[in-house]
Protein backbone atom coordinates (compact mmCIF):
# COMPACT_ATOMS: atom_id res chain seq x y z
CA UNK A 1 0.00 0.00 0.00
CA UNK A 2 1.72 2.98 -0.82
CA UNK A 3 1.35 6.42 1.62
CA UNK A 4 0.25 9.81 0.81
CA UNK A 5 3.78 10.92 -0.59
CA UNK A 6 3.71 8.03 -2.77
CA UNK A 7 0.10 8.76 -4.18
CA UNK A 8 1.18 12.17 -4.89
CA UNK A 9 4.49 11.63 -6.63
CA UNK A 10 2.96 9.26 -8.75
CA UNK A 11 -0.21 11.50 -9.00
CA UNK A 12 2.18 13.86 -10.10
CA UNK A 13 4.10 12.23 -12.16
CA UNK A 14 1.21 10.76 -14.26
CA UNK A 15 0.03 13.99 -14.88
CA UNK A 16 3.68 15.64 -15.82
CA UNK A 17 3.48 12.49 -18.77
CA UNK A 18 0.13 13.06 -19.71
CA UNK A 19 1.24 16.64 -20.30
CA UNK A 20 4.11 15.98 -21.70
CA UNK A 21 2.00 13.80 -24.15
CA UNK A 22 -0.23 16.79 -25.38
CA UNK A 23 2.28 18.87 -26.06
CA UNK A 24 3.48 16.38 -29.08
CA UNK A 25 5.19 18.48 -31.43
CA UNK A 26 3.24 16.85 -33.59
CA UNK A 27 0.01 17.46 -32.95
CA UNK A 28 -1.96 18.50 -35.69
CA UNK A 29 0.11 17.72 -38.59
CA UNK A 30 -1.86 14.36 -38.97
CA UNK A 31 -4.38 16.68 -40.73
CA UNK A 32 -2.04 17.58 -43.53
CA UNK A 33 -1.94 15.81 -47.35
CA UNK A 34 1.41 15.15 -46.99
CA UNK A 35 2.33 13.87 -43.60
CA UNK A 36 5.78 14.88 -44.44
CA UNK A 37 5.73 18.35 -45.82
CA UNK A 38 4.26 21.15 -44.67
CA UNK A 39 2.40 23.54 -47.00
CA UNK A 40 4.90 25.95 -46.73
CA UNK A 41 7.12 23.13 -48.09
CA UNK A 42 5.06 22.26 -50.24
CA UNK A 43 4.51 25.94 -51.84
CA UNK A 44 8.60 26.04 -52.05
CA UNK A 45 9.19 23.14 -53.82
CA UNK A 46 6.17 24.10 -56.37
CA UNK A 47 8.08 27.57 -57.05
CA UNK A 48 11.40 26.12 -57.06
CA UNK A 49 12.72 27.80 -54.26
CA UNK A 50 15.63 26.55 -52.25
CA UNK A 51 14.27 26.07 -48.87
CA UNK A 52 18.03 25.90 -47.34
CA UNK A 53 19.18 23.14 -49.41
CA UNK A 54 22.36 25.54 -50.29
CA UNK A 55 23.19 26.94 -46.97
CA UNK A 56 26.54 24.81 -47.87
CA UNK A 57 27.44 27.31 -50.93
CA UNK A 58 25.59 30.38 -49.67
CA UNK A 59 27.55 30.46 -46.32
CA UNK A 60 30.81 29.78 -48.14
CA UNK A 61 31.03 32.41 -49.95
CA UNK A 62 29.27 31.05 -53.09
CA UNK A 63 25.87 33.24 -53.44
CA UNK A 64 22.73 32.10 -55.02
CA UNK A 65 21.45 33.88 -57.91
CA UNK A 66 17.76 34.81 -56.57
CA UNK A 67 19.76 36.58 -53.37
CA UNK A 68 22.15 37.99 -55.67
CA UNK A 69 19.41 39.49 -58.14
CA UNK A 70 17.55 40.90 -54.96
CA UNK A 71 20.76 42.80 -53.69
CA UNK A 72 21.75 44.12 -57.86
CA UNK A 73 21.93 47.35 -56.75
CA UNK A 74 23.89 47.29 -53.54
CA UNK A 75 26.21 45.10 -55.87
CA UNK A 76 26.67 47.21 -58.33
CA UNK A 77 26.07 44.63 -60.58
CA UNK A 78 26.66 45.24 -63.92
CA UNK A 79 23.64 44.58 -67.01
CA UNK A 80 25.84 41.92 -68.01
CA UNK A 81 26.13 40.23 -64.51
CA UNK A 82 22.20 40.76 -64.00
CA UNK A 83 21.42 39.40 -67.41
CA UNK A 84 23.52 36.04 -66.53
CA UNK A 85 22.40 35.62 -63.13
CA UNK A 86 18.70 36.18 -64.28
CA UNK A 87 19.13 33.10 -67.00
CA UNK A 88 20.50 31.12 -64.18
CA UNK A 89 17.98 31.92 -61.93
CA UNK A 90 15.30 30.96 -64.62
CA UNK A 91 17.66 27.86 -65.38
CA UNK A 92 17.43 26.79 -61.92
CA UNK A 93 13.89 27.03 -61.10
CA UNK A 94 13.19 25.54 -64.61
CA UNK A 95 15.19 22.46 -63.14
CA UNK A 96 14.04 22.74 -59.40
CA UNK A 97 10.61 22.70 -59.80
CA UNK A 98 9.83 19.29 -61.83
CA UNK A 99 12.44 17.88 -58.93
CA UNK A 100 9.89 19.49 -56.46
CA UNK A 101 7.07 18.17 -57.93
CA UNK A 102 8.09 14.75 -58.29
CA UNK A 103 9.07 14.89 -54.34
CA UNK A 104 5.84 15.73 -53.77
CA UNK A 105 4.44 13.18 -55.48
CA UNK A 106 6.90 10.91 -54.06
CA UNK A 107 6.42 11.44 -50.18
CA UNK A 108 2.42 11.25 -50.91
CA UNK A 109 2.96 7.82 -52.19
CA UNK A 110 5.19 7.07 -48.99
CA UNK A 111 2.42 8.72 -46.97
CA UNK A 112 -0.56 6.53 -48.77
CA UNK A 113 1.29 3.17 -47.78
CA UNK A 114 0.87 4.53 -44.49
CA UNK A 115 -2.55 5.39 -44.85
CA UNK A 116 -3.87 2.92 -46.43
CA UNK A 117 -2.16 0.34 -44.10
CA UNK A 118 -0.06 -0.99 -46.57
CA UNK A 119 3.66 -0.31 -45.72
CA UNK A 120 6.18 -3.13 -45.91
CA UNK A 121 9.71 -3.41 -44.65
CA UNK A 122 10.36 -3.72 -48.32
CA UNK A 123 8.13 -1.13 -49.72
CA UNK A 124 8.94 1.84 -47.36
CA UNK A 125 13.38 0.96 -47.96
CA UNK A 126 12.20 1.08 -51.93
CA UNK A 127 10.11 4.46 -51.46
CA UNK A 128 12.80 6.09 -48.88
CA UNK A 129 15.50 5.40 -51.22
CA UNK A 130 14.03 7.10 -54.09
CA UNK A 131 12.57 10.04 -52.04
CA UNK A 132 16.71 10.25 -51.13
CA UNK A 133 17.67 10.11 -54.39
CA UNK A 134 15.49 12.94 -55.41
CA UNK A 135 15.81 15.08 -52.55
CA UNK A 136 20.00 14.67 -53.85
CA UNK A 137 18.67 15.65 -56.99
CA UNK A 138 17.15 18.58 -56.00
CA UNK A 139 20.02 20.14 -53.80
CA UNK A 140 22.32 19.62 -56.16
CA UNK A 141 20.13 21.85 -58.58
CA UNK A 142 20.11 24.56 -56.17
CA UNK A 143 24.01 24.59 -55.09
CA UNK A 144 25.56 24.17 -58.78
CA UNK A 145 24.11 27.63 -59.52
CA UNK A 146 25.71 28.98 -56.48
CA UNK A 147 28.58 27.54 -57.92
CA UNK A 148 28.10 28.84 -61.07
CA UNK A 149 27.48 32.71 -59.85
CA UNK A 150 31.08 32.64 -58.43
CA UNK A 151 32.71 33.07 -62.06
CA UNK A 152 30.36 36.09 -63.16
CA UNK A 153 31.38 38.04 -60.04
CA UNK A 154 34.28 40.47 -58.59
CA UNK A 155 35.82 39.44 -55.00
CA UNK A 156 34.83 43.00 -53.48
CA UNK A 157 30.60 41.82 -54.98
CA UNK A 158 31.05 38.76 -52.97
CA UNK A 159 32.66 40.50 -49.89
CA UNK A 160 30.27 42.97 -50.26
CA UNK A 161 27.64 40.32 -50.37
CA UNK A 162 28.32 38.56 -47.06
CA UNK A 163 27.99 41.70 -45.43
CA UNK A 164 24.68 42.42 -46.88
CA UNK A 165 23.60 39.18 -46.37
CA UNK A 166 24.87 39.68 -42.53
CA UNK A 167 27.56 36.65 -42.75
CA UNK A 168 30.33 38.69 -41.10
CA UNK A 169 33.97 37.89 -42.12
CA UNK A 170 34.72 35.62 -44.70
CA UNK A 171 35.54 32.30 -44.52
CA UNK A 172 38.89 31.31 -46.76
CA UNK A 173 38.48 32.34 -50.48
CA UNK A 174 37.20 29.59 -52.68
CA UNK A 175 37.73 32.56 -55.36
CA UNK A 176 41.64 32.41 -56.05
CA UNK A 177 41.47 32.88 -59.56
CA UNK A 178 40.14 36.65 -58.82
């Protein structure tokens, strides 16, 4: 039999985990299509944006064209430079967001196995490993641009960037050839 200092702790502690339980940070998101993604996600991939899959690049020192197109004046960027980033930009998104789409599609279909009771061992490796695969895909779409934006400009642009941008000193050059 326990005492009244047991009953309470216990007491207590069955309602700290019953708490804890409500505050899932998940609760809710069983409502959405895509168990997965989130409909800002989901908006993002649509449009082709990058969603962070560059912070690699972009915090390296190798800036994205969108960011870079947003900032032309503060640049100084030259019509030239605007004109090639714009194409790249347009390049990019042209490639991101069939990628994006096909995720979607792709983590609906994992989500339906789920749904629908139907998830294997087998079936979910098979549908993870292509969701992978295109989620690669994608992020490598969005970082060779940033890769590719590092010939068009001047050291001082990108130096200049980074502070715009609010990424303090720069790391070691990647840009030797400047």
């Amino acid at each position: 039999m326990l005492n009244r200092s047991a009953l309470i702790v216990v007491a207590a502690v069955v309602a700290l985990a019953g708490g804890a339980l409500a505050q899932s940070p998940y609760a809710g998101l069983q409502t959405r299509p895509v168990k997965a993604l989130s409909a800002d996600q989901i908006a993002d991939l649509k449009a082709g944006r990058g969603m962070g899959l560059a912070l690699p690049a972009e915090l390296n020192g190798y800036p994205g064209p969108r960011h870079l197109l947003d900032l032309a004046t503060e640049l100084g960027l030259s019509a030239g430079q605007r004109e090639a980033l714009q194409s790249m930009f347009e390049a990019m998104r042209a490639e991101a967001i069939p990628i994006g789409a096909r995720l979607i599609e792709q983590e609906t279909e994992l989500d339906g196995l789920f749904a629908r009771r139907l998830a294997t061992a087998e079936n979910i490796a098979t549908a993870t490993a292509i969701i992978g695969e295109t989620q690669a895909r994608l992020r490598n779409a969005h970082l060779k641009y940033h890769l590719s934006t590092v010939a068009l400009l001047q050291p001082e642009q990108i130096e200049r960037y980074r502070e715009l941008r609010g990424y303090g000193m720069a790391p070691s050059s990647p840009h030797g050839r400047h």
